[in-house]
N, C-alpha and C. Protein backbone atom coordinates (compact mmCIF):
# COMPACT_ATOMS: atom_id res chain seq x y z
N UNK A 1 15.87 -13.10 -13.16
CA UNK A 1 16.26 -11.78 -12.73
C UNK A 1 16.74 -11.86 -11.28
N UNK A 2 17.84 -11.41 -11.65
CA UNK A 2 18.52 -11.17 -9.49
C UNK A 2 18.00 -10.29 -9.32
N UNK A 3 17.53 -10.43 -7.91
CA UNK A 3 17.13 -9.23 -6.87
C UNK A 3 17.82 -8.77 -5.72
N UNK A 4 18.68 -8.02 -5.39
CA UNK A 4 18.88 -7.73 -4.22
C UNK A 4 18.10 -8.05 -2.62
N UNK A 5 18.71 -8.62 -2.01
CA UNK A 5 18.03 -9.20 -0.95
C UNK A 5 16.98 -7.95 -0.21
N UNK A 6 17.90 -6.88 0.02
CA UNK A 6 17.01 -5.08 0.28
C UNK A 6 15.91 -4.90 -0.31
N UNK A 7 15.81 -4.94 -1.50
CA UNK A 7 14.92 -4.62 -1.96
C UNK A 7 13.57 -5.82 -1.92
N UNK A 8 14.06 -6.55 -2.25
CA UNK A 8 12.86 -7.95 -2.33
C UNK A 8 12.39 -8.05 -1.05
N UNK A 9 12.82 -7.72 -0.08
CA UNK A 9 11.89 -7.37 1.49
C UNK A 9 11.46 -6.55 1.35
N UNK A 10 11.81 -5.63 0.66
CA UNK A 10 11.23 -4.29 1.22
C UNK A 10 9.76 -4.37 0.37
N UNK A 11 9.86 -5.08 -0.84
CA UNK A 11 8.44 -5.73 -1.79
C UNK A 11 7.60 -6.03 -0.93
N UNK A 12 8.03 -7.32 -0.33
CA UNK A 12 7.19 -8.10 0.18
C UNK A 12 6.58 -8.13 1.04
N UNK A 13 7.31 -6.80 2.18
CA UNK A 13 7.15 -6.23 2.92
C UNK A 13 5.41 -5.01 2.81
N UNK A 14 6.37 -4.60 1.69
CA UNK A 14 5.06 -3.28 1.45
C UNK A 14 4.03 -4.44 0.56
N UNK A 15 3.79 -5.34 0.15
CA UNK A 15 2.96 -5.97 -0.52
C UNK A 15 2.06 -6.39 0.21
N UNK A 16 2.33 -7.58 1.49
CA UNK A 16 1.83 -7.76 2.61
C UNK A 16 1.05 -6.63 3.50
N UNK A 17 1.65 -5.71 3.47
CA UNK A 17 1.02 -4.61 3.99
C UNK A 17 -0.26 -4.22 3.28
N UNK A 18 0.17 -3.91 2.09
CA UNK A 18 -1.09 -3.22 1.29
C UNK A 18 -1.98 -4.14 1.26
N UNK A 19 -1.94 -5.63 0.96
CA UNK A 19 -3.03 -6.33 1.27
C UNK A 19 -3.80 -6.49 2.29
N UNK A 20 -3.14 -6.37 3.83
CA UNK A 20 -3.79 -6.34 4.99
C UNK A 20 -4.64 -5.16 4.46
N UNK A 21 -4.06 -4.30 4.55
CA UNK A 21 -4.89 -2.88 4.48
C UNK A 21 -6.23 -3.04 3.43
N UNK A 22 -5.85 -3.88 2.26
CA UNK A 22 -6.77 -3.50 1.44
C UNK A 22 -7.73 -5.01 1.81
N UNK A 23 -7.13 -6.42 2.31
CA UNK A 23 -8.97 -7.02 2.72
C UNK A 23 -9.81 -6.55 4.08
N UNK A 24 -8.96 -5.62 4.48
CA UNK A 24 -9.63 -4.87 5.69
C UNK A 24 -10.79 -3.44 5.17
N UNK A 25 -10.47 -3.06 4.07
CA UNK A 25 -11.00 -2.49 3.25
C UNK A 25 -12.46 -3.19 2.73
N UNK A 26 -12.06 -4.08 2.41
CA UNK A 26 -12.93 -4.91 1.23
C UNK A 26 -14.08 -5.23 2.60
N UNK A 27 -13.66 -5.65 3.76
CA UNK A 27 -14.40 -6.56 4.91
C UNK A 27 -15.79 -5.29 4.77
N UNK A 28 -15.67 -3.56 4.53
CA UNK A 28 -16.36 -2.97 5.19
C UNK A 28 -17.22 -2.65 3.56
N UNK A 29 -16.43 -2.76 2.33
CA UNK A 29 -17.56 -2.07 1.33
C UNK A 29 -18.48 -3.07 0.43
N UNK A 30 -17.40 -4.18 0.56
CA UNK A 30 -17.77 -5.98 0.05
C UNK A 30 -18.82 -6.88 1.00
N UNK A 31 -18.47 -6.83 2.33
CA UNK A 31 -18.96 -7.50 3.47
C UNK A 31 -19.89 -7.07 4.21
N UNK A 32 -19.99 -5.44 4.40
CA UNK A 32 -20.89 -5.60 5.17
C UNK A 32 -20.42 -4.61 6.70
N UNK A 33 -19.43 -4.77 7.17
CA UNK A 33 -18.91 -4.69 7.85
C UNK A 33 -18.99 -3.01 8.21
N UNK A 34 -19.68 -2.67 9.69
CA UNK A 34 -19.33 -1.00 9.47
C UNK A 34 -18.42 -0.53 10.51
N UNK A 35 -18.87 0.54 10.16
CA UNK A 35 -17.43 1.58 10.95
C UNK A 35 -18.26 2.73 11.73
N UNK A 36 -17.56 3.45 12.55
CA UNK A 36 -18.48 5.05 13.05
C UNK A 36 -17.58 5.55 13.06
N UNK A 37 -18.44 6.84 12.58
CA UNK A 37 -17.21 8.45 12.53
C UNK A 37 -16.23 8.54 11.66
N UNK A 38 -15.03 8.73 12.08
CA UNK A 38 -13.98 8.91 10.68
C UNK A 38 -13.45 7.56 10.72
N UNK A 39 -13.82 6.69 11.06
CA UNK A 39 -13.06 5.67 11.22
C UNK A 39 -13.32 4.54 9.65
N UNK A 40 -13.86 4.80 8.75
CA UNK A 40 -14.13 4.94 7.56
C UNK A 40 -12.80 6.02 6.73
N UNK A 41 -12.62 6.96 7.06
CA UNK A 41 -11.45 8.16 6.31
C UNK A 41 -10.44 7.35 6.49
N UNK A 42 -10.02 7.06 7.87
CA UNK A 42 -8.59 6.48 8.32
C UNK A 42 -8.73 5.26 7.49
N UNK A 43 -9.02 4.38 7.52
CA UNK A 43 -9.56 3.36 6.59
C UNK A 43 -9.01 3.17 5.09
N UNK A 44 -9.63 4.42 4.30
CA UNK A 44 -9.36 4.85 2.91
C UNK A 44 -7.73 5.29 2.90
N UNK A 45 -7.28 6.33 3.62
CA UNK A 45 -5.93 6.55 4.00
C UNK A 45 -5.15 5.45 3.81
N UNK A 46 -5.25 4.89 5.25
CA UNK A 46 -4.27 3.94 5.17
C UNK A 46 -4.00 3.08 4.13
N UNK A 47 -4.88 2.30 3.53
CA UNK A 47 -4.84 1.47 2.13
C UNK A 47 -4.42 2.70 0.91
N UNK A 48 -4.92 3.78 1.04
CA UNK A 48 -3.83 4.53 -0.11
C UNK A 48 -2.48 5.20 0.37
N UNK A 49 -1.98 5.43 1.39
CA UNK A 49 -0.96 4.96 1.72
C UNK A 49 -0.19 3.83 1.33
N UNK A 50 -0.56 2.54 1.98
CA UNK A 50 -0.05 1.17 1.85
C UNK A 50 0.30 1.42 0.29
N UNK A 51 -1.02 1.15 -0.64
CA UNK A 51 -0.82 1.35 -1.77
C UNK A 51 0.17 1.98 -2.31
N UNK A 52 0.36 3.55 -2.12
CA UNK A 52 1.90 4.04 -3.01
C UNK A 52 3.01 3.10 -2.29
N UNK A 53 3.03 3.00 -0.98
CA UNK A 53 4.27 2.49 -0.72
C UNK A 53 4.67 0.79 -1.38
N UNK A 54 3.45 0.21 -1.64
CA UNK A 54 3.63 -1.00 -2.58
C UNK A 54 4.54 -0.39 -3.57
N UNK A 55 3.74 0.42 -4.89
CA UNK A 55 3.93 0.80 -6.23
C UNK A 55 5.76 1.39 -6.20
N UNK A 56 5.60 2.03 -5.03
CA UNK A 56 7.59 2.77 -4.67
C UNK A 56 8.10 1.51 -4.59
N UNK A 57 7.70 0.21 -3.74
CA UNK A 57 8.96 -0.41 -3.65
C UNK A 57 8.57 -1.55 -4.54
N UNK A 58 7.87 -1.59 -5.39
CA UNK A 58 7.57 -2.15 -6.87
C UNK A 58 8.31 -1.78 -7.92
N UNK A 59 8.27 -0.31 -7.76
CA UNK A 59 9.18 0.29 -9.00
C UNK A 59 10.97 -0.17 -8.66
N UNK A 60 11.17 0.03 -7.52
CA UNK A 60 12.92 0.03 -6.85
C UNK A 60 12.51 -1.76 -7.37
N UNK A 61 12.34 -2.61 -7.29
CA UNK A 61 12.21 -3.74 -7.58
C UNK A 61 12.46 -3.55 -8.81
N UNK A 62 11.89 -3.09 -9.88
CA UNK A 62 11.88 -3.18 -10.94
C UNK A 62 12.91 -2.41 -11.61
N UNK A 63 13.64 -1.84 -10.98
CA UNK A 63 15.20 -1.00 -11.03
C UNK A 63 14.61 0.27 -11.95
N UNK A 64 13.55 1.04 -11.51
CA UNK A 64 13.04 1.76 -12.51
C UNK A 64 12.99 3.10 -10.63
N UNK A 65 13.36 4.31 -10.93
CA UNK A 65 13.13 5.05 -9.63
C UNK A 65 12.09 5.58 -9.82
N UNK A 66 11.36 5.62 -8.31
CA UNK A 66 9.64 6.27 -8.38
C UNK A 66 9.90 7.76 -8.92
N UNK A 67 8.91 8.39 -9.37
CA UNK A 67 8.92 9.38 -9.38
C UNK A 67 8.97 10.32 -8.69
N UNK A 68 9.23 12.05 -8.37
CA UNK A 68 9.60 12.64 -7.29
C UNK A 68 8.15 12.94 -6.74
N UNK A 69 7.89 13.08 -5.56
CA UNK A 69 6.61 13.43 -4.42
C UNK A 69 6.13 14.84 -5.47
N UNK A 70 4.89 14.65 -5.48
CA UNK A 70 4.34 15.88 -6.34
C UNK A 70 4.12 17.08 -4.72
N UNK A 71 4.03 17.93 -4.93
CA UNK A 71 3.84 19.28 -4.30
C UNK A 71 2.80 19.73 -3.66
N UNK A 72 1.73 18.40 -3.79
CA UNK A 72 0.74 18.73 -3.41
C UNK A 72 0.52 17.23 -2.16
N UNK A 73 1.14 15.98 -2.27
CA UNK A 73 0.77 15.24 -1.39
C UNK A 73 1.37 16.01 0.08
C-alpha cells in the first residue's frame, strides 16, 4: 500500500505522541509513581487527547475520513 509522505508523518507523528503520553500514564497507575492535585486530570486529558489524535490520523492513513466532532466534545 502507498502512502502519501503527509500523511505517514502525520501517523507517526501522532503515534509517538500518544505513546509518550500513554507510558507516562502507565509510570503513575502501573508503577507507582504519584502526582498532587490535578496534576493526575491533566494527565488523563492529555493521553485522551493524544489518543483521538492517533485514531484521526490512523483513519486519514487508512483513506477512510474521521468522523465529524460530536457536539458535545
Amino acid at each position: 500500500m502507498k502512502v502519501d509522505d503527509e500523511r505517514r508523518r502525520a501517523y507517526v507523528e501522532a503515534y509517538e505522541d500518544w505513546q509518550k503520553k500513554l507510558a507516562a500514564l502507565h509510570e503513575v497507575l502501573l508503577e507507582g509513581k504519584t502526582l498532587e492535585g490535578d496534576q493526575m486530570k491533566g494527565m488523563l486529558n492529555r493521553e485522551a487527547r493524544a489518543k483521538a489524535n492517533y485514531d484521526e490520523a490512523r483513519l486519514r492513513l487508512l483513506g477512510i475520513a474521521p468522523a465529524e466532532a460530536s457536539p458535545f466534545d
